[in-house]
PDB file of N, CA and C in Angstrom:
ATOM      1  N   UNK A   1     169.264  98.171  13.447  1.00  0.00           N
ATOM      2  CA  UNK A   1     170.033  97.799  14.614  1.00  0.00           C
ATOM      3  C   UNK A   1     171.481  97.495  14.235  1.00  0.00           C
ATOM      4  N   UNK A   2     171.592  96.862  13.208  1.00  0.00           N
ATOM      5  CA  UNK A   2     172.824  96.784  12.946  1.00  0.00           C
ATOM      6  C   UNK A   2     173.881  97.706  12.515  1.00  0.00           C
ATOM      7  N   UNK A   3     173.028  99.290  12.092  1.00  0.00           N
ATOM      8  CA  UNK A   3     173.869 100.030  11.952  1.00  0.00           C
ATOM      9  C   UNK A   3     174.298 100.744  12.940  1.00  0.00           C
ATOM     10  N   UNK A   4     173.540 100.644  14.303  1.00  0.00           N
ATOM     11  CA  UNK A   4     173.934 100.771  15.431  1.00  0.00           C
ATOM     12  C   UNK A   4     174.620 100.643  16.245  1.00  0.00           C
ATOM     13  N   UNK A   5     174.881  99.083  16.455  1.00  0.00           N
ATOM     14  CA  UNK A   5     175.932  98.154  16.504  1.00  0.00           C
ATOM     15  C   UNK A   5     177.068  98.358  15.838  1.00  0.00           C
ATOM     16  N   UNK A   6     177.487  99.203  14.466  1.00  0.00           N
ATOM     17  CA  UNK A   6     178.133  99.409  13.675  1.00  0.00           C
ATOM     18  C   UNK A   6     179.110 100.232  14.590  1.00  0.00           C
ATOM     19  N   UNK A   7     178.199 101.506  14.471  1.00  0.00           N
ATOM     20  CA  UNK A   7     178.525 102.675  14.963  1.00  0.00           C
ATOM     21  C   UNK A   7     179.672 102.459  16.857  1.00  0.00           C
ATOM     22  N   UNK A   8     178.608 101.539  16.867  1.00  0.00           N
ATOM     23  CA  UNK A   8     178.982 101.727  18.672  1.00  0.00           C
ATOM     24  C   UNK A   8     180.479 100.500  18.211  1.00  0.00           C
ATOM     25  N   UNK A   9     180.925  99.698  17.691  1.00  0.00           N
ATOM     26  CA  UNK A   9     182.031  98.810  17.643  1.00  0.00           C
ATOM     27  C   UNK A   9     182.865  99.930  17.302  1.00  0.00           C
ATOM     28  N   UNK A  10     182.456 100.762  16.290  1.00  0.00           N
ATOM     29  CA  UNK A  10     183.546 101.950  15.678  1.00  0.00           C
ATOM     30  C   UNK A  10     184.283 102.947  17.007  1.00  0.00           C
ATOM     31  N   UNK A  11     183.059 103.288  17.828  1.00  0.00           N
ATOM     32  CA  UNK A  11     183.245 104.037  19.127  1.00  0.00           C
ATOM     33  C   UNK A  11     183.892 103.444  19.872  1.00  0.00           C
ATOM     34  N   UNK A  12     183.881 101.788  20.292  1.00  0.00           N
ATOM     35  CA  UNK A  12     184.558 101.177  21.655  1.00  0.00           C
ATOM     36  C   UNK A  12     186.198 100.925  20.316  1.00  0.00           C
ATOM     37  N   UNK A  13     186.080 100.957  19.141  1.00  0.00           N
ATOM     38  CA  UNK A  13     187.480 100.719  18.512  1.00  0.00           C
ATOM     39  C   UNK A  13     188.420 102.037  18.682  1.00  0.00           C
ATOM     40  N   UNK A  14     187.688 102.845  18.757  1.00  0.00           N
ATOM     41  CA  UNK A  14     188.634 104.706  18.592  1.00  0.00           C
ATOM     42  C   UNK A  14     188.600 104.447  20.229  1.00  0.00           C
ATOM     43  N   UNK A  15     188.057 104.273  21.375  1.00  0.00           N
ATOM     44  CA  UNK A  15     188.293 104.020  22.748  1.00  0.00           C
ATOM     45  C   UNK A  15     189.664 103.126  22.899  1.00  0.00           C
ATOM     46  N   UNK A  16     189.521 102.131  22.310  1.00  0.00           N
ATOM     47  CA  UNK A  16     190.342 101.292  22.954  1.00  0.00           C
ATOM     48  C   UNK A  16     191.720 101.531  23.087  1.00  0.00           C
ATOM     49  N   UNK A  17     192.527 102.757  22.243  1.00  0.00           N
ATOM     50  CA  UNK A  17     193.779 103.028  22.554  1.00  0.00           C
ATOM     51  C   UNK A  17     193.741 104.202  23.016  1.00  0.00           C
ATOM     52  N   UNK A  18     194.975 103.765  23.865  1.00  0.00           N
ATOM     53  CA  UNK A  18     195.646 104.788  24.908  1.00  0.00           C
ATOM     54  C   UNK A  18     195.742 106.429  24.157  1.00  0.00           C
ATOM     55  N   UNK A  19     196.375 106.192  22.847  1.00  0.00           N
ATOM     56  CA  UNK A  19     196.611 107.344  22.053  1.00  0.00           C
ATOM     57  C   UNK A  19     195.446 108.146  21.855  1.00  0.00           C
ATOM     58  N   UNK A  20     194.322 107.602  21.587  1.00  0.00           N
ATOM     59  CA  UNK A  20     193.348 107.944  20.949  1.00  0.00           C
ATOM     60  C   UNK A  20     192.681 108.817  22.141  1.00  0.00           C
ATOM     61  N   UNK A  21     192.614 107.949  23.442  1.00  0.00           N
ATOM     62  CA  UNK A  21     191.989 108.023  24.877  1.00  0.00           C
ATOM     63  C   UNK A  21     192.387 109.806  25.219  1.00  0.00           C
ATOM     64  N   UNK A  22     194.435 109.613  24.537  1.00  0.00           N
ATOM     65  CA  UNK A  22     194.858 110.868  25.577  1.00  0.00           C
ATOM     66  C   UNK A  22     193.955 112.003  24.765  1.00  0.00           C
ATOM     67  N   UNK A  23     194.108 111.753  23.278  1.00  0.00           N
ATOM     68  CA  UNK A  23     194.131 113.016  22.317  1.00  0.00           C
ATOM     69  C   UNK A  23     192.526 113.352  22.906  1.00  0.00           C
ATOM     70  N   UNK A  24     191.491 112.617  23.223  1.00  0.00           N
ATOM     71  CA  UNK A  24     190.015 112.817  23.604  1.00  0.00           C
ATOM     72  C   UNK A  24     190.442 113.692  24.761  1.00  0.00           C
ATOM     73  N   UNK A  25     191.118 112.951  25.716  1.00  0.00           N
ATOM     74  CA  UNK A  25     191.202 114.093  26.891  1.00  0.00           C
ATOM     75  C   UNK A  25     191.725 115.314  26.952  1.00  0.00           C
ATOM     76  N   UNK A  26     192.346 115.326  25.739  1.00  0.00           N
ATOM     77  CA  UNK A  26     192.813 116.770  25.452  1.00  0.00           C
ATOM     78  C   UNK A  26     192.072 117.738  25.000  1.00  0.00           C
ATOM     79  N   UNK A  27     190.945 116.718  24.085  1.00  0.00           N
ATOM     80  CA  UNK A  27     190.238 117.764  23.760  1.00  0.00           C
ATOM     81  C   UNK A  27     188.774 118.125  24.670  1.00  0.00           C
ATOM     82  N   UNK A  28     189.115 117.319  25.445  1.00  0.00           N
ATOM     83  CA  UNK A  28     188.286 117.683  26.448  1.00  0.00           C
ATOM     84  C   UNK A  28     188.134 119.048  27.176  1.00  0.00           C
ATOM     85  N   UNK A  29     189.109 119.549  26.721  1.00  0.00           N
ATOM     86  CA  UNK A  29     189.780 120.739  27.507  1.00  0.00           C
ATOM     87  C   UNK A  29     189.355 122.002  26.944  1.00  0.00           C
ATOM     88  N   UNK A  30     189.259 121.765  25.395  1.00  0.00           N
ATOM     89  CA  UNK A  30     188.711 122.630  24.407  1.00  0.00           C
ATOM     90  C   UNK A  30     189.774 122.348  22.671  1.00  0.00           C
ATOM     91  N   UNK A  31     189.472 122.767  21.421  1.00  0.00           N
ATOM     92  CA  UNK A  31     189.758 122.833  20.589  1.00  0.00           C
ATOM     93  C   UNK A  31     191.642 122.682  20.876  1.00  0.00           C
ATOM     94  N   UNK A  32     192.097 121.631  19.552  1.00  0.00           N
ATOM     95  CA  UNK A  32     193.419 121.993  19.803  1.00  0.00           C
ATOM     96  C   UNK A  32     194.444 121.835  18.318  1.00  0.00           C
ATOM     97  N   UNK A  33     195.312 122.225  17.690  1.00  0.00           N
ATOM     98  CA  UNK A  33     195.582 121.621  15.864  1.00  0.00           C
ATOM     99  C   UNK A  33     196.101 120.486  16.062  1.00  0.00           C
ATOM    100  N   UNK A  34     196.212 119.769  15.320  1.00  0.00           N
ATOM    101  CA  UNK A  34     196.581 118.697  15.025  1.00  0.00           C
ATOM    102  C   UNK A  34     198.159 118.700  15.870  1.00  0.00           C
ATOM    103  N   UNK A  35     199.261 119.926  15.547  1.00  0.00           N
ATOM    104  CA  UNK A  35     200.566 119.991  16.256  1.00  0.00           C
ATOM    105  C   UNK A  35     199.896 119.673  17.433  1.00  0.00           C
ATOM    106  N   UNK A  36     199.047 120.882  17.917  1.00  0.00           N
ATOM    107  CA  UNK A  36     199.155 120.302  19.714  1.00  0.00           C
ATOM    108  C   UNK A  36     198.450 118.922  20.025  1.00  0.00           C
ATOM    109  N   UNK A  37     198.032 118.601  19.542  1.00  0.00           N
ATOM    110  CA  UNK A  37     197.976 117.029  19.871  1.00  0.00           C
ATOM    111  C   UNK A  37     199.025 116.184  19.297  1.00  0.00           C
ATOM    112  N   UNK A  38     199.581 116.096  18.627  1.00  0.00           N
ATOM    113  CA  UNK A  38     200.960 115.871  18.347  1.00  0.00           C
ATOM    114  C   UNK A  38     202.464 116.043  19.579  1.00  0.00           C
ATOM    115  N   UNK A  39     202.242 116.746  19.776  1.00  0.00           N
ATOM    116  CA  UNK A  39     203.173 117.573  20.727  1.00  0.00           C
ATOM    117  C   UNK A  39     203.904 116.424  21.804  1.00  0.00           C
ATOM    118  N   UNK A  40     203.018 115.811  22.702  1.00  0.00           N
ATOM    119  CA  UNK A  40     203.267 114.788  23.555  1.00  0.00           C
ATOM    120  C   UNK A  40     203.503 113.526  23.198  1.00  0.00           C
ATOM    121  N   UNK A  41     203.189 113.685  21.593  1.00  0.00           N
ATOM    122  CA  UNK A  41     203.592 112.271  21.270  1.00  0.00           C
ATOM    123  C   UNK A  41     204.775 111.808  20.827  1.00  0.00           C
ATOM    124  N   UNK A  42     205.069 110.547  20.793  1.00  0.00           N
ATOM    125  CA  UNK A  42     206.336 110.345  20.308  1.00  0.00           C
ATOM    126  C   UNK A  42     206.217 109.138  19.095  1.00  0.00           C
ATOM    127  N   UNK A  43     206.005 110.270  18.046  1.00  0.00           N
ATOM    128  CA  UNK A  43     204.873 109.435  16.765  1.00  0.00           C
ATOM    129  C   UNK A  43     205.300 110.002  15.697  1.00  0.00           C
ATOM    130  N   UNK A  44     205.482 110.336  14.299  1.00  0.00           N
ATOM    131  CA  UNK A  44     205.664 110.502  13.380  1.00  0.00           C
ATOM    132  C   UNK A  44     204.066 111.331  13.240  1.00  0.00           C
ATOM    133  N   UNK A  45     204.002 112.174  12.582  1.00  0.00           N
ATOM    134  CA  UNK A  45     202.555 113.120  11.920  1.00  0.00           C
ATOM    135  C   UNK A  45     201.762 112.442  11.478  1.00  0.00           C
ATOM    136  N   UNK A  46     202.136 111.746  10.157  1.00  0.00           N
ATOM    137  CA  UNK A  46     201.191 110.748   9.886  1.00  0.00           C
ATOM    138  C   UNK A  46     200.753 110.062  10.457  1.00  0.00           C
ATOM    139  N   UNK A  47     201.153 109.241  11.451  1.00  0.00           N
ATOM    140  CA  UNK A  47     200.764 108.318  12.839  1.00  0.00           C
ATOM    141  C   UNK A  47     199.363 109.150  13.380  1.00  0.00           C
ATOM    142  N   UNK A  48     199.950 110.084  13.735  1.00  0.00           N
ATOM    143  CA  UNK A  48     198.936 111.270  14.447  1.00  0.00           C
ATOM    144  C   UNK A  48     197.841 111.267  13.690  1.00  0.00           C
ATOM    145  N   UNK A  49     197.892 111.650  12.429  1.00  0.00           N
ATOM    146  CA  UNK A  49     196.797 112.018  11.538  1.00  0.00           C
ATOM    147  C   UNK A  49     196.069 110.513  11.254  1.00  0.00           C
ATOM    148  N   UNK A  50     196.578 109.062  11.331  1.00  0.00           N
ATOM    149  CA  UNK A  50     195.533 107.967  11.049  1.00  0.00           C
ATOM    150  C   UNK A  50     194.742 107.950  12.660  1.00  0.00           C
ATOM    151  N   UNK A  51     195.306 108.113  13.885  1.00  0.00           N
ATOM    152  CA  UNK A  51     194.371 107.915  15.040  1.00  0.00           C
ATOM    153  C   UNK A  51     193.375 109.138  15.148  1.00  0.00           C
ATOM    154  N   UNK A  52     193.925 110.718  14.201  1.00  0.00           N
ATOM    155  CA  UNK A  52     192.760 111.209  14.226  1.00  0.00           C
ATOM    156  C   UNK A  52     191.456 110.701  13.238  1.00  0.00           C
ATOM    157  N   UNK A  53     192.034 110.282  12.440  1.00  0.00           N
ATOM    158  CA  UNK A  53     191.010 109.720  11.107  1.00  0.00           C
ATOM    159  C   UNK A  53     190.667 108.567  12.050  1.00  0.00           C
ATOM    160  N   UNK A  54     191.011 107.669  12.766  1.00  0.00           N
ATOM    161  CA  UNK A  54     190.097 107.011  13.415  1.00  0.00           C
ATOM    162  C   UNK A  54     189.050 107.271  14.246  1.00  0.00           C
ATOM    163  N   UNK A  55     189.442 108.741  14.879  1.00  0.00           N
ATOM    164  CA  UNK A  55     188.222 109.027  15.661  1.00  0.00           C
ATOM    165  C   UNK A  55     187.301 110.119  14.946  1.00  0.00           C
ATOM    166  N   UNK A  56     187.537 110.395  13.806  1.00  0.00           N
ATOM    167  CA  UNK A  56     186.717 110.727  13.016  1.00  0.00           C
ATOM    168  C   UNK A  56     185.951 110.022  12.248  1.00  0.00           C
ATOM    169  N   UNK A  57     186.270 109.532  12.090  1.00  0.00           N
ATOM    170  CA  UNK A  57     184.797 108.362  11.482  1.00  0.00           C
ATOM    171  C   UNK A  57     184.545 108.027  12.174  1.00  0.00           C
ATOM    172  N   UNK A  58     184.243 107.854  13.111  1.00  0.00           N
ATOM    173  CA  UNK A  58     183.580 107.370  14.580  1.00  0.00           C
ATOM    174  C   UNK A  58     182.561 108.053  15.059  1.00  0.00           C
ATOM    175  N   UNK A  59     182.846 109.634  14.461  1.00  0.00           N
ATOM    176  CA  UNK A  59     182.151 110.547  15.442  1.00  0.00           C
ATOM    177  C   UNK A  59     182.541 111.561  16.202  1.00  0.00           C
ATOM    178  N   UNK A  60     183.065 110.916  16.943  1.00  0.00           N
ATOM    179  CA  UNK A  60     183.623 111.576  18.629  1.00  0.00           C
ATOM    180  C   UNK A  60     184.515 112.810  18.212  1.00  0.00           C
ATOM    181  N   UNK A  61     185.243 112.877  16.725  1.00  0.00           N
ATOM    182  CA  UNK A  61     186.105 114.399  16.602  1.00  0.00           C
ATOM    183  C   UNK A  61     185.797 114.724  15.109  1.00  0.00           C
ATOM    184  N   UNK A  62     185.424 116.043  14.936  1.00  0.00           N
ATOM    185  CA  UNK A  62     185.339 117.051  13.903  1.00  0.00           C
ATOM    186  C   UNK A  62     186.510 117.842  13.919  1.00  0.00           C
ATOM    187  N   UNK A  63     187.284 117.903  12.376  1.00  0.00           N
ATOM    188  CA  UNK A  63     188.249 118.975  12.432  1.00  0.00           C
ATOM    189  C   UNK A  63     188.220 119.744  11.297  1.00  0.00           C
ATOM    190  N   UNK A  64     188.674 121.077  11.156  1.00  0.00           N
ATOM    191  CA  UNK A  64     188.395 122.051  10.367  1.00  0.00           C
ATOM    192  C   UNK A  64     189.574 122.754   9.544  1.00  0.00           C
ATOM    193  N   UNK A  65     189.439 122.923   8.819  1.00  0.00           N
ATOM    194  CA  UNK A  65     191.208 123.165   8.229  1.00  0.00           C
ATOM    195  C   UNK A  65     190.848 124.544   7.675  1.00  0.00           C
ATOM    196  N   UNK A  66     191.878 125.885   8.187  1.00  0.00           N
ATOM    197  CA  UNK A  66     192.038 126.591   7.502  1.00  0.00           C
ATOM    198  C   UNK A  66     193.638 127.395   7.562  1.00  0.00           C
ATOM    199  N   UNK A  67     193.620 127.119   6.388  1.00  0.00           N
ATOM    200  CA  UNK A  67     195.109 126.830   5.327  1.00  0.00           C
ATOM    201  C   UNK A  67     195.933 126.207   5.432  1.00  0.00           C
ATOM    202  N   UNK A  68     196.618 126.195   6.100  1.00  0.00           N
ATOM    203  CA  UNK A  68     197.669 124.599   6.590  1.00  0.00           C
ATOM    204  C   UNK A  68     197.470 124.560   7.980  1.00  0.00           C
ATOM    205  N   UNK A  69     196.492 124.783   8.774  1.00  0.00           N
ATOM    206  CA  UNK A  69     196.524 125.001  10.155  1.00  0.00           C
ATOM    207  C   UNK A  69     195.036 123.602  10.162  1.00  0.00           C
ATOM    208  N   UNK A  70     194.653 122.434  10.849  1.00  0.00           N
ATOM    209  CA  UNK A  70     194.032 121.732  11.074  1.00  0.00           C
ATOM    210  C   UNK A  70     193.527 121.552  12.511  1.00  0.00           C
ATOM    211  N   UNK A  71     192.191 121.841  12.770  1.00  0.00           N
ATOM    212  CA  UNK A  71     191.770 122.336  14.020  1.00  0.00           C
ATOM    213  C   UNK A  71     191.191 121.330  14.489  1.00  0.00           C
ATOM    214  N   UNK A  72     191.226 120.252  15.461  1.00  0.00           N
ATOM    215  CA  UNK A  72     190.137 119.183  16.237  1.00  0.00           C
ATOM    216  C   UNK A  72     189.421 119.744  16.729  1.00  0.00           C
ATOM    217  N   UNK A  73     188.336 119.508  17.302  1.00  0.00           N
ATOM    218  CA  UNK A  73     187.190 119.795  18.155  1.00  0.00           C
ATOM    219  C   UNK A  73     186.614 118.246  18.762  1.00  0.00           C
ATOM    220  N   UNK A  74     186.320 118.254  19.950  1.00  0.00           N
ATOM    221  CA  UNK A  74     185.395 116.884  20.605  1.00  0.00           C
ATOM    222  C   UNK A  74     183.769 116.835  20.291  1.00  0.00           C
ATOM    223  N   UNK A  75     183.285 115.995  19.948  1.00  0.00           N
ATOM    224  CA  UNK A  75     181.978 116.040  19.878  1.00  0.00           C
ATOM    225  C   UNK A  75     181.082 114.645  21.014  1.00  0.00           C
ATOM    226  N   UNK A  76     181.156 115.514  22.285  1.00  0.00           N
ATOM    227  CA  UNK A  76     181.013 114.824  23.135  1.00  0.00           C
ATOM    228  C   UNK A  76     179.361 114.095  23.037  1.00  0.00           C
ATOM    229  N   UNK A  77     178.694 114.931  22.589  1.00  0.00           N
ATOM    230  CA  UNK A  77     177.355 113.867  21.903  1.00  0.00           C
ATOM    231  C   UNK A  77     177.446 112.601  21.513  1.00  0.00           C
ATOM    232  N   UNK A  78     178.682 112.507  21.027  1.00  0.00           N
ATOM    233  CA  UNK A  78     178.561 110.599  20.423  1.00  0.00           C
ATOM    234  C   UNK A  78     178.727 109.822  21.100  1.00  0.00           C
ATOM    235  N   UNK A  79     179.396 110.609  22.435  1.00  0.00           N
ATOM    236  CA  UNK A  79     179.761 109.237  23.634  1.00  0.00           C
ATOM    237  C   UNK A  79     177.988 108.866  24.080  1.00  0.00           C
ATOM    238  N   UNK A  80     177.451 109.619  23.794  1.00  0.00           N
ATOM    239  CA  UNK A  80     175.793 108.926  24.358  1.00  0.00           C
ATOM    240  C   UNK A  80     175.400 107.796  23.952  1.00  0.00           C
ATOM    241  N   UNK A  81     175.947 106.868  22.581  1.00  0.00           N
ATOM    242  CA  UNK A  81     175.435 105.760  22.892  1.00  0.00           C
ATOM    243  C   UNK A  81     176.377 104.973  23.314  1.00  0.00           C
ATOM    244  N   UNK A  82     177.533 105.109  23.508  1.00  0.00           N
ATOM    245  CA  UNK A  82     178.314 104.240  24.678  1.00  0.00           C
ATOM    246  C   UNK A  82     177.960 104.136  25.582  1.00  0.00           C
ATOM    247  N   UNK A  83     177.496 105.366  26.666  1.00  0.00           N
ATOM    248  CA  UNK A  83     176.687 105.413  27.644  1.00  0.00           C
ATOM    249  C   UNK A  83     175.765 105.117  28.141  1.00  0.00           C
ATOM    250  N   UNK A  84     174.839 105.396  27.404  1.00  0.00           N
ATOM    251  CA  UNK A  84     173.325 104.360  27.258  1.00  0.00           C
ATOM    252  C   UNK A  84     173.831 102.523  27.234  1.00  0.00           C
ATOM    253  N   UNK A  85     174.670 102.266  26.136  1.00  0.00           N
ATOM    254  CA  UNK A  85     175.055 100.860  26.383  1.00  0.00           C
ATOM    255  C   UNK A  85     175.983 100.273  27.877  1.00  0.00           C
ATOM    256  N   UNK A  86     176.416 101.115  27.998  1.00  0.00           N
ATOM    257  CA  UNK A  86     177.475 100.871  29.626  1.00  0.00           C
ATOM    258  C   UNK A  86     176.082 100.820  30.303  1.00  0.00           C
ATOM    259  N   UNK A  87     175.723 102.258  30.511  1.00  0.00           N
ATOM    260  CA  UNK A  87     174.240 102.127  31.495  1.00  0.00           C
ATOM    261  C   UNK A  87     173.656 100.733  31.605  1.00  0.00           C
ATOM    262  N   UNK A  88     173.138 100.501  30.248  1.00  0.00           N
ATOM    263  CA  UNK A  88     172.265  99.254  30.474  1.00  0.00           C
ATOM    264  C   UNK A  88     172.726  98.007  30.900  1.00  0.00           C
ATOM    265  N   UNK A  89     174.186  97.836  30.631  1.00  0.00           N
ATOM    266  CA  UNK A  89     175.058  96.479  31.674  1.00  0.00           C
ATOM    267  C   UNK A  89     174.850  97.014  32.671  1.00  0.00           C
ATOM    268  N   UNK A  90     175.189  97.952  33.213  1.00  0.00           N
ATOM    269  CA  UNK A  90     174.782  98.260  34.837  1.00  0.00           C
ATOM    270  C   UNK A  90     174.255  98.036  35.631  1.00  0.00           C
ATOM    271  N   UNK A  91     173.033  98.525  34.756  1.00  0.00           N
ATOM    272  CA  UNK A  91     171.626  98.049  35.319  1.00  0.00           C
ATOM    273  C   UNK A  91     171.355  96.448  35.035  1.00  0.00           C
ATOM    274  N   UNK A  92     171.644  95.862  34.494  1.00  0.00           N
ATOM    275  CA  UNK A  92     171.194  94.443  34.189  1.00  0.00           C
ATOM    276  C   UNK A  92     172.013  93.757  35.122  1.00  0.00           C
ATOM    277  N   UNK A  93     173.336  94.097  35.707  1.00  0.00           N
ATOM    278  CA  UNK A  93     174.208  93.752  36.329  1.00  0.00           C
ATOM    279  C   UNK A  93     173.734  93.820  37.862  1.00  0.00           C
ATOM    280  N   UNK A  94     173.314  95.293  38.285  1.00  0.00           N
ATOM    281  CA  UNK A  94     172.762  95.580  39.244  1.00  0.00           C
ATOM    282  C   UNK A  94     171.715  94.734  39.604  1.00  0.00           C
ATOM    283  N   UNK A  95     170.549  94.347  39.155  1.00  0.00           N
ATOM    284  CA  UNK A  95     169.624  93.557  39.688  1.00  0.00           C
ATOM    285  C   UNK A  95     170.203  92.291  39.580  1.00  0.00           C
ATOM    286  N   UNK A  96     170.742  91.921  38.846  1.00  0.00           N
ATOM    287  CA  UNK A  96     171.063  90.040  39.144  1.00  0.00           C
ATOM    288  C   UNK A  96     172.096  89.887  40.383  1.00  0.00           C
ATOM    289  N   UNK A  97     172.824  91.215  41.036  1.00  0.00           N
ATOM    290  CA  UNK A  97     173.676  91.246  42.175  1.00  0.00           C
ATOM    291  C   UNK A  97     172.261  91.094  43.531  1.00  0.00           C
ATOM    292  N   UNK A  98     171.498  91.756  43.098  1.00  0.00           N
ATOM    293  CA  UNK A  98     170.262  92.339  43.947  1.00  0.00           C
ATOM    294  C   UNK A  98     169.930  90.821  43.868  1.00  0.00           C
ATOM    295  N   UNK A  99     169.540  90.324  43.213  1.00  0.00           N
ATOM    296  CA  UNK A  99     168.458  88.739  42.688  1.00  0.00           C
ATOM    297  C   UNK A  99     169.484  87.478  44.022  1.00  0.00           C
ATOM    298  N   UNK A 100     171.322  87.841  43.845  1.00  0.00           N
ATOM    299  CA  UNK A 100     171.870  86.665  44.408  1.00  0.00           C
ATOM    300  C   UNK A 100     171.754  87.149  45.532  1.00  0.00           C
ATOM    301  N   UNK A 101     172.096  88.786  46.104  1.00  0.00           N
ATOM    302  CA  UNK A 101     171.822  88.743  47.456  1.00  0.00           C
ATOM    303  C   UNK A 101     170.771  88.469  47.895  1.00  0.00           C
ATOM    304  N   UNK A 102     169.481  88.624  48.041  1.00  0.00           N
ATOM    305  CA  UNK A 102     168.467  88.117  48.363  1.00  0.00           C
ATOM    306  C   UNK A 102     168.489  86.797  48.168  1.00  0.00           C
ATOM    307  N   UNK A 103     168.599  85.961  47.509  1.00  0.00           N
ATOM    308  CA  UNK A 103     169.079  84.226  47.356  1.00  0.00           C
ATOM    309  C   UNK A 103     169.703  84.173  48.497  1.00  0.00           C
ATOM    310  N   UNK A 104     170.986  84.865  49.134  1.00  0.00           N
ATOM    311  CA  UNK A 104     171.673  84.311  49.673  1.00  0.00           C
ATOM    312  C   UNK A 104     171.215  84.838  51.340  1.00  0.00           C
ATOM    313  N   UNK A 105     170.428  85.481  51.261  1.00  0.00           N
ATOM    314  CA  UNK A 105     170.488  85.958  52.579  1.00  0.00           C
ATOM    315  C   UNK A 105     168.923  85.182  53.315  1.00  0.00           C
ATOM    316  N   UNK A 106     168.449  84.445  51.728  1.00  0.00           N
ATOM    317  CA  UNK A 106     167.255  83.401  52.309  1.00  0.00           C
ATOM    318  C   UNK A 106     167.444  82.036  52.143  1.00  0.00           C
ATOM    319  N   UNK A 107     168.839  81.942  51.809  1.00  0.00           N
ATOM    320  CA  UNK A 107     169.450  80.378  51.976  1.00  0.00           C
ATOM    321  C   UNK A 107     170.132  80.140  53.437  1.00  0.00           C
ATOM    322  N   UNK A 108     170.360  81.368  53.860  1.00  0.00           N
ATOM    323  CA  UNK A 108     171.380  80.818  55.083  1.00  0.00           C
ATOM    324  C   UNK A 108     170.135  79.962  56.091  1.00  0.00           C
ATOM    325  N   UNK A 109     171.389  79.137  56.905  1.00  0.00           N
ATOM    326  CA  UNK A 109     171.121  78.120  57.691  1.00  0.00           C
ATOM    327  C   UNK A 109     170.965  78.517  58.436  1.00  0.00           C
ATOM    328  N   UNK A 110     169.247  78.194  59.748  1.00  0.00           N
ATOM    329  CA  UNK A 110     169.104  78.909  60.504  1.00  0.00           C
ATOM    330  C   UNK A 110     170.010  77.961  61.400  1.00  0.00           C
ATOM    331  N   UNK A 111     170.580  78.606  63.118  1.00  0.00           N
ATOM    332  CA  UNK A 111     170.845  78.089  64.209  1.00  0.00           C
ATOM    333  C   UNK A 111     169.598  77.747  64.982  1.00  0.00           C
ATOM    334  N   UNK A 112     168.749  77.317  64.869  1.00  0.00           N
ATOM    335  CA  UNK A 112     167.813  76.738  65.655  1.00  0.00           C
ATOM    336  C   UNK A 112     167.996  74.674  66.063  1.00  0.00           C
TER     337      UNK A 112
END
C-alpha cells in the first residue's frame, strides 16, 4: 500500500503545476518533441526538460529519443489510479450528502 500511495503523491505532484498540466494537454492531442512543448513556454530548455523528468517518473509521459530529436508521448493509463482515488471521495462524499439530506428533511418542524 505504501507503494501505492507513493506512486499516486508522485501523480497529484506532476498534476499540481500549471506547466506540467499544459504540456499533458498537449499531449493529449498526440505525440509532440520536447521543442514543441517548449514552444509556448517562456522557460529556458532545461526548465522544460526537469518538468518533463517530473512527469516521467510519475508515469503519465514516455519519451523516445532518436538522434537529437526527443519525442513525448502521454500514457493516459496512469491517470487510473488518480481516478479510482477521486472516484472513491465522490462516492464517500456522495452518500454522507445523501445521509444529511435525509437528516434534514426528517428533522424539520412539523406546522401542526
Amino acid at each position: 500500500m505504501a507503494n501505492h500511495n507513493e506512486q499516486l503523491d508522485q501523480m497529484f505532484h506532476a498534476l499540481s503545476d500549471a506547466t506540467r498540466r499544459g504540456m499533458v494537454d498537449r499531449l493529449c492531442k498526440g505525440p509532440a518533441t520536447v521543442s514543441e512543448l517548449a514552444e509556448p513556454l517562456d522557460m529556458a530548455l532545461p526548465t522544460v526538460m526537469g518538468h518533463l523528468r517530473v512527469l516521467e517518473n510519475c508515469g503519465l509521459v514516455r519519451s523516445t529519443k532518436q538522434g537529437r530529436v526527443r519525442t513525448c508521448e502521454l500514457e493516459p493509463e496512469q491517470l487510473t489510479q488518480v481516478e479510482i482515488w477521486i472516484n472513491e471521495r465522490r462516492s464517500l462524499w456522495g452518500r454522507r450528502f445523501d445521509r444529511l439530506g435525509e437528516f434534514l428533511v426528517n428533522s424539520e418542524p412539523t406546522n401542526e
